[in-house]
N, C-alpha and C. Protein backbone atom coordinates (compact mmCIF):
# COMPACT_ATOMS: atom_id res chain seq x y z
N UNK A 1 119.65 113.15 108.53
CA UNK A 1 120.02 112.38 109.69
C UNK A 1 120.60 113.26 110.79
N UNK A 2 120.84 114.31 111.02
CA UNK A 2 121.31 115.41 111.73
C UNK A 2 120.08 116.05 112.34
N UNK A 3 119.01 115.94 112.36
CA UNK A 3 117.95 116.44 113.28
C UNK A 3 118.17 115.15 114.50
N UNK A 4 117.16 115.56 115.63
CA UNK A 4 117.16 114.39 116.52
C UNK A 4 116.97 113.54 116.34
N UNK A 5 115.78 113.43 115.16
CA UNK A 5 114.26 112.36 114.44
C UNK A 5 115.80 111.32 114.02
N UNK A 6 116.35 111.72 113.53
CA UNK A 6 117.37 111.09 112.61
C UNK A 6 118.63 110.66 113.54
N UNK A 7 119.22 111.07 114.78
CA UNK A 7 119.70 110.69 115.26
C UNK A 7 119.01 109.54 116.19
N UNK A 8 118.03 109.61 116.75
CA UNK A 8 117.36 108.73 117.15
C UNK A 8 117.09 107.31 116.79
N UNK A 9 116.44 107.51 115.21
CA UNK A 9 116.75 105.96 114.21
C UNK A 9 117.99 105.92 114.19
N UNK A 10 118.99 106.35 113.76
CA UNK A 10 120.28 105.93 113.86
C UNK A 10 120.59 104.48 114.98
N UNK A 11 120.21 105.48 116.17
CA UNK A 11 120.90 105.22 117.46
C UNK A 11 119.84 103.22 117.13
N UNK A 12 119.05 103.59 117.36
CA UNK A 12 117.55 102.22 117.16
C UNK A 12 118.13 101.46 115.58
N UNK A 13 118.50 101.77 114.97
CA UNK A 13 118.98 100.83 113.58
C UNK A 13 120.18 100.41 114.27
N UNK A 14 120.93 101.18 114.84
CA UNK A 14 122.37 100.46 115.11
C UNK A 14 122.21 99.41 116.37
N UNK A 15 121.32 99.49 117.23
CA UNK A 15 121.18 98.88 118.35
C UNK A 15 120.54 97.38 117.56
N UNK A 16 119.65 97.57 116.47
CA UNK A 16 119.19 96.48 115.96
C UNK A 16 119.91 95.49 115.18
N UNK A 17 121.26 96.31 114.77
CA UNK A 17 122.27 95.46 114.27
C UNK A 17 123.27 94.90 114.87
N UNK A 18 123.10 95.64 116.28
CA UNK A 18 123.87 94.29 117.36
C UNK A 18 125.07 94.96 117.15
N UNK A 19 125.35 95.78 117.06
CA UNK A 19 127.07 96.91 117.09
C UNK A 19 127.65 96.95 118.25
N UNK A 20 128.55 96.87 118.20
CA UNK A 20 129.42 96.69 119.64
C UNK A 20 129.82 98.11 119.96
N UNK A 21 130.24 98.65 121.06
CA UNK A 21 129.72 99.99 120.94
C UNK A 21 131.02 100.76 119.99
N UNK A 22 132.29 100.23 119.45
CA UNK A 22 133.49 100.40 119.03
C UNK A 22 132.92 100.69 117.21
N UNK A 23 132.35 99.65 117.12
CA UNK A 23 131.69 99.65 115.70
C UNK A 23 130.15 100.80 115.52
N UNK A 24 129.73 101.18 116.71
CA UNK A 24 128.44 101.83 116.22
C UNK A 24 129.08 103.47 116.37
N UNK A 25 130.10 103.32 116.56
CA UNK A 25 130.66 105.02 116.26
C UNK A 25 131.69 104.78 115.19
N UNK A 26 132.46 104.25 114.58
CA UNK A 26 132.12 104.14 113.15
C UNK A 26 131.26 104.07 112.38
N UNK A 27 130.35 103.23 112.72
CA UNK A 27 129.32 103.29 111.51
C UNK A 27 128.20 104.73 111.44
N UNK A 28 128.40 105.59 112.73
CA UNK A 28 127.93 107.07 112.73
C UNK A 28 128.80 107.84 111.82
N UNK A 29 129.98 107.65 112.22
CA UNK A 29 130.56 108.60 111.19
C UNK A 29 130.69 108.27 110.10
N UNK A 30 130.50 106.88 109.15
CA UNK A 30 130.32 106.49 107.89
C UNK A 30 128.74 107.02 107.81
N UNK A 31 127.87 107.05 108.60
CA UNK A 31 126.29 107.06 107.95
C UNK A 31 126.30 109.05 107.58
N UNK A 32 127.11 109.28 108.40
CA UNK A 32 127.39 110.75 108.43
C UNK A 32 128.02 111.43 107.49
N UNK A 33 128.93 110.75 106.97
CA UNK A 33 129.75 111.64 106.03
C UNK A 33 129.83 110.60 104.80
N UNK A 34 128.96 109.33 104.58
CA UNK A 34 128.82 108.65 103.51
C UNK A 34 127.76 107.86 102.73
N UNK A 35 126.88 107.83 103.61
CA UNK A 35 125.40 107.84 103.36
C UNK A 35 123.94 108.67 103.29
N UNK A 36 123.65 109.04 102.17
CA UNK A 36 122.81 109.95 101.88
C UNK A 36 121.45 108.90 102.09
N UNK A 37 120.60 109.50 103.02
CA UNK A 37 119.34 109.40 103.41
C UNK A 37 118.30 110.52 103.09
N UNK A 38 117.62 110.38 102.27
CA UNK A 38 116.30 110.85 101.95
C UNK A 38 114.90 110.80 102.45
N UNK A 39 114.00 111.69 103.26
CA UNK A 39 113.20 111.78 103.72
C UNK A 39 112.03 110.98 102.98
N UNK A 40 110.81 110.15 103.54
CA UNK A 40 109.84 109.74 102.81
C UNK A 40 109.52 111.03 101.94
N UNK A 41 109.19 112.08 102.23
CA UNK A 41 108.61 112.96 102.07
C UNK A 41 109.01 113.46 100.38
N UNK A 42 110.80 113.62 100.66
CA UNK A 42 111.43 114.03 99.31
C UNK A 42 111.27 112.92 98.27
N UNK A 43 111.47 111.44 99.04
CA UNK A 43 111.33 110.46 97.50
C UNK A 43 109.96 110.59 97.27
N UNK A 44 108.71 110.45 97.84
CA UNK A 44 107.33 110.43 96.94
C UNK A 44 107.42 111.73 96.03
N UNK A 45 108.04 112.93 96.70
CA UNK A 45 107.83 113.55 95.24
C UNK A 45 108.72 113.50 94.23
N UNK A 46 110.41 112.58 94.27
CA UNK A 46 110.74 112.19 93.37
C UNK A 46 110.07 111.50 92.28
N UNK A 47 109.59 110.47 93.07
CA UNK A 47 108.93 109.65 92.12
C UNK A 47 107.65 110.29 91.83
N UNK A 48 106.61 111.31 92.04
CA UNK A 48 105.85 111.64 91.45
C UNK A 48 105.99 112.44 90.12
N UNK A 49 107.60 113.29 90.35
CA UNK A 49 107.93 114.31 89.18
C UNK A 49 108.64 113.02 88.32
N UNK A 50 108.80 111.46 88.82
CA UNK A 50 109.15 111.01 87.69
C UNK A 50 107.95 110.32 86.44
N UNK A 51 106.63 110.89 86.73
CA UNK A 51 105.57 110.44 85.54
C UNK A 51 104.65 109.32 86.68
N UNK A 52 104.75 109.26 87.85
CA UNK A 52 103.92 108.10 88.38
C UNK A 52 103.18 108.33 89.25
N UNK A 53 101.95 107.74 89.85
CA UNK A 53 100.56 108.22 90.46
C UNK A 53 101.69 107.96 91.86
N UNK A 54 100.66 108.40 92.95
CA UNK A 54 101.35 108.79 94.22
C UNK A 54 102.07 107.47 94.17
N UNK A 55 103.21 107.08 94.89
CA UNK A 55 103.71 106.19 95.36
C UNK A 55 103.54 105.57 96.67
N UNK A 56 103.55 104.28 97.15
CA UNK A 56 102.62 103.57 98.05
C UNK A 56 104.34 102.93 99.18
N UNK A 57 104.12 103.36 100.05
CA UNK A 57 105.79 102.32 101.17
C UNK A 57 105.42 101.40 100.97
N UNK A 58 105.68 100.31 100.96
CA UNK A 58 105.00 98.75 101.11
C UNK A 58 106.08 97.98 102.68
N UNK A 59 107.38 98.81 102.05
CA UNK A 59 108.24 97.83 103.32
C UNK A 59 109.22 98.68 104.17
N UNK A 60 109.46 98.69 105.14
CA UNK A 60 110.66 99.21 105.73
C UNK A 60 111.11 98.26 106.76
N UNK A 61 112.47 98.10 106.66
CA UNK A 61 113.17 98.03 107.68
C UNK A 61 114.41 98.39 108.05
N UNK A 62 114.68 99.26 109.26
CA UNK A 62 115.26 100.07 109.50
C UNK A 62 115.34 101.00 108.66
N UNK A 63 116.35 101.71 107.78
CA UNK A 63 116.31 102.77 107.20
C UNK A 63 116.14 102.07 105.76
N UNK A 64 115.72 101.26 105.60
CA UNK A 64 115.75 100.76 104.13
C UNK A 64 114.46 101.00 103.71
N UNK A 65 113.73 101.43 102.75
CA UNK A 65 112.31 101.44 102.46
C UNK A 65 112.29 101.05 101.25
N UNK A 66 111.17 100.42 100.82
CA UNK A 66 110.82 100.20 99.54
C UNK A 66 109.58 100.62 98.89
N UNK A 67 109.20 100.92 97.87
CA UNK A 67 107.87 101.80 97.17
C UNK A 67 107.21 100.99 96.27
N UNK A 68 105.85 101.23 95.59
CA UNK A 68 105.51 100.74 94.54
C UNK A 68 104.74 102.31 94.06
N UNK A 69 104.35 102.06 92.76
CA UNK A 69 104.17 103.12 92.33
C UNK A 69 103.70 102.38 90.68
N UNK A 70 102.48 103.09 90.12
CA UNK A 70 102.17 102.55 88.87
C UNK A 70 102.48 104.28 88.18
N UNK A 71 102.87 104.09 86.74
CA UNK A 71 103.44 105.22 85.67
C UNK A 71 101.87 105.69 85.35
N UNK A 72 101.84 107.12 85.80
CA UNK A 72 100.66 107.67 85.52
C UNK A 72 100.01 107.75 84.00
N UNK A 73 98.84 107.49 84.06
CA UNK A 73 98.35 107.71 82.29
C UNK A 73 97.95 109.02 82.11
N UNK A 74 98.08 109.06 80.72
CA UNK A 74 98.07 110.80 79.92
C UNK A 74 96.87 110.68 79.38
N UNK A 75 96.36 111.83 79.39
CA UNK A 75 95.37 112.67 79.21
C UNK A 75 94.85 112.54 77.92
C-alpha cells in the first residue's frame, strides 16, 4: 500500500466509505501500520504452492477480494 497504485485505492476505498476527512486519516494510519494487504499477484501464488490449480478472483470490492480455486489432482 506504500507505492502510489496503493495509495491511490486507499484514497478511492476511503472516499467510497463516506469518511469524513477527520476519520480518513485515521483510518490511513490504521491501514498503514495495521493492515496487511497482499498483492493479487502474491496470493495466486499462495494458493497455488498450497496444492490448487490456478486460482480464479470471482469478487472484489474495494480492497476485499475473494478467490475460487479447485485442489489440484496428482499424477
Amino acid at each position: 500500500m506504500a507505492s502510489e497504485t496503493g495509495r491511490r485505492l486507499l484514497d478511492v476505498w476511503f472516499e467510497l466509505m463516506s469518511f469524513s476527512p477527520q476519520a480518513r486519516e485515521r483510518a490511513k494510519g490504521v491501514y498503514g501500520d495495521q493492515v496487511a494487504v497482499v498483492p493479487p499477484e502474491s496470493v495466486e501464488a499462495i494458493i497455488a504452492a498450497g496444492g490448487f490449480e490456478t486460482p480464479v478472483r470471482c469478487f472484489q470490492s474495494g480492497l476485499i477480494h475473494a478467490w475460487f480455486a479447485r485442489e489440484a489432482r496428482g499424477g
